[in-house]
Protein backbone atom coordinates (compact mmCIF):
# COMPACT_ATOMS: atom_id res chain seq x y z
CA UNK A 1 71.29 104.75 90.19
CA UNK A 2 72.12 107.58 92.57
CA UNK A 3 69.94 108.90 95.20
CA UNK A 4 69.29 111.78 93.38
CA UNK A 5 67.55 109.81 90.49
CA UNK A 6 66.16 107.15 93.21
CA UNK A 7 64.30 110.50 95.22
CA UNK A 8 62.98 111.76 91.22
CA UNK A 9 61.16 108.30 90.54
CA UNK A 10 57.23 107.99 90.03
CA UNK A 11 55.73 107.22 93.41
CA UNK A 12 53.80 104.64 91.16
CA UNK A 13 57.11 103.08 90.51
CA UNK A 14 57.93 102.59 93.97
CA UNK A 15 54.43 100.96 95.00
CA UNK A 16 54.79 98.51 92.04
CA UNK A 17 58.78 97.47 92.90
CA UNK A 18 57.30 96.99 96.67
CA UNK A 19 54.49 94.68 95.43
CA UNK A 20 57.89 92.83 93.26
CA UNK A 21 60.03 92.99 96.47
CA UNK A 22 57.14 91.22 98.56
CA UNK A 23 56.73 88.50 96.12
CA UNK A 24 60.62 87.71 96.06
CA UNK A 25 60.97 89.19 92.80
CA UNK A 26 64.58 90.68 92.14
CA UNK A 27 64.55 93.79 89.33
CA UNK A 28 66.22 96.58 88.33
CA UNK A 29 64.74 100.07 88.27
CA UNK A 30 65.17 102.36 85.43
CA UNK A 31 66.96 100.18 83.42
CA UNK A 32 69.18 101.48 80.26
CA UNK A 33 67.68 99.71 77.55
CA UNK A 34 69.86 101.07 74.91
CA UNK A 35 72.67 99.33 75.29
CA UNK A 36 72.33 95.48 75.38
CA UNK A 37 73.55 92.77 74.15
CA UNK A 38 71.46 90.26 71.13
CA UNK A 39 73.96 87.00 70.24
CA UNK A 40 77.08 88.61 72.10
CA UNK A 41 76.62 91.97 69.96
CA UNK A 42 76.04 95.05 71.51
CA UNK A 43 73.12 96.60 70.35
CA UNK A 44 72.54 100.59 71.21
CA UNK A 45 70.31 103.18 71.01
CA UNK A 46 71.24 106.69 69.98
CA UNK A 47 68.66 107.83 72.12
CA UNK A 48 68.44 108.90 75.72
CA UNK A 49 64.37 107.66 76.23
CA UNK A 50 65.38 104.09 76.17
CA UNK A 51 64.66 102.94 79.84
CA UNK A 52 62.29 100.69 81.24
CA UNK A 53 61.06 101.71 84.42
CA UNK A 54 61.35 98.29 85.76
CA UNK A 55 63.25 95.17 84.58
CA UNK A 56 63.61 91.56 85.25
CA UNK A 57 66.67 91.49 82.77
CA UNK A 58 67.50 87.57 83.13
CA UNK A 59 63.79 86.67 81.72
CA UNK A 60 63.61 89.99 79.45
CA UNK A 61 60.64 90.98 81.39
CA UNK A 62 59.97 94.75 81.59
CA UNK A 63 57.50 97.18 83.11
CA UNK A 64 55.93 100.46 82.06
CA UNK A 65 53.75 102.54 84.61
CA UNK A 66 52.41 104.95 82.89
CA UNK A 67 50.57 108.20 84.66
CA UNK A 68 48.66 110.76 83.19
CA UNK A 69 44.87 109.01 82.05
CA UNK A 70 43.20 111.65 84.64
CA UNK A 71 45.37 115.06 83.83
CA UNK A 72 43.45 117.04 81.58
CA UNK A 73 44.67 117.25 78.25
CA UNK A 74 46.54 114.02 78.90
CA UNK A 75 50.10 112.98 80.28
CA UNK A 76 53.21 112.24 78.28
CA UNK A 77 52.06 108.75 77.37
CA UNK A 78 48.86 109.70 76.17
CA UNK A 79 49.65 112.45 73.98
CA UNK A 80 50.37 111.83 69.87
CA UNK A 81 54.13 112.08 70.65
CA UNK A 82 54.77 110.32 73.91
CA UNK A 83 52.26 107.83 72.65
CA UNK A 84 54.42 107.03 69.31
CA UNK A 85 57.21 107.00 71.50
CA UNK A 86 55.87 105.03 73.92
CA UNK A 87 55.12 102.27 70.80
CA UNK A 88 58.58 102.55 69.02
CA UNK A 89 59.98 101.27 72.13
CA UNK A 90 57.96 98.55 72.54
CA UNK A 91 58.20 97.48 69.07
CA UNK A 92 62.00 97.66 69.51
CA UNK A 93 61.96 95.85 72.72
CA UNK A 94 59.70 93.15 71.28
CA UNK A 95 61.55 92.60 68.58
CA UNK A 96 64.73 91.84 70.68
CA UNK A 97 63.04 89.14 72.73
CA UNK A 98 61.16 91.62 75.61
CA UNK A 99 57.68 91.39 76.57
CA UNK A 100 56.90 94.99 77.92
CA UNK A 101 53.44 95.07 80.43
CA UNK A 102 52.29 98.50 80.44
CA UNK A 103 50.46 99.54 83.82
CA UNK A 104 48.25 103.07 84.43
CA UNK A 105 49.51 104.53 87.58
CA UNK A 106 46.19 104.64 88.65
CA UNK A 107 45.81 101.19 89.02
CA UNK A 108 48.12 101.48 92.31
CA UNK A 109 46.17 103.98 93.90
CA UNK A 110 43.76 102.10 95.88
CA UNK A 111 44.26 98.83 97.00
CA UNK A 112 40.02 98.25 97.39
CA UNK A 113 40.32 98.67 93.30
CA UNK A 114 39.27 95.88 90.95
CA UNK A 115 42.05 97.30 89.02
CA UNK A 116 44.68 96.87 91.43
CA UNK A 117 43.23 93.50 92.56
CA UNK A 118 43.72 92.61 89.27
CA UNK A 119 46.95 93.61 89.06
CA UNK A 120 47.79 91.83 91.43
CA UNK A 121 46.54 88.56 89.83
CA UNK A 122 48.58 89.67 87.17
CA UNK A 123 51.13 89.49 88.25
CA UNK A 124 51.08 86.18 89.84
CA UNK A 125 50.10 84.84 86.29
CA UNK A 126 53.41 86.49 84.73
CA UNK A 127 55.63 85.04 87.61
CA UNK A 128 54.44 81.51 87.58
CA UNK A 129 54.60 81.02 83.76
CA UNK A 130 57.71 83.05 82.89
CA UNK A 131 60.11 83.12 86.07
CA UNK A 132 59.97 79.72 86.98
């Protein structure tokens, strides 16, 4: 990824990969989902929308932070489109092996949160069942 698309990524994105990066996690941002490989075939998408925002690609673990619950009228993800989208992916994904977590942004916003305290939990569950 260039700088250019590293300075154009959510600021959500970056609080979550530095909560990845503390616990020794190693992940790739923004990465191409539709081209992979499933039994040494390459598999690939047609579309451009096919990117997780965060992937541990080794243990098919991928990460969604999603923003928009508090805009009025709704962001991208929770409008009827983005929100079929947003599912056709994850179907797709699934089906290929990938368990996709889906975060609000606003669950990284304040660190006194219950939510982001229990994020962080979360993630501690995911990383002792699934990359050890």
């Amino acid at each position: 990824m260039n700088k250019k698309q590293l300075k154009a990524l959510n600021p959500a994105v970056e609080h979550f990969a530095n909560l990845l990066t503390k616990r020794g996690v190693k992940f790739e941002r923004e990465y191409d989902f539709r081209k992979f490989y499933v039994d040494h075939v390459l598999v690939k998408f047609k579309r451009n929308k096919y990117r997780f925002d965060i992937a541990i690609p080794e243990k098919k673990i991928a990460f969604e932070l999603d923003g928009g619950l508090r805009v009025k009228g709704g962001g991208k993800h929770n409008r009827p489109e983005g929100y079929k989208e947003d599912r056709r992916r994850d179907i797709i994904a699934m089906v290929y092996g990938w368990k996709v977590y889906r975060i609000p942004n606003e669950w990284l916003n304040d660190e006194d949160r219950r939510e982001y305290l229990d994020l962080l939990d979360m993630l501690d569950e995911i990383f002792k069942e699934r990359l050890c």
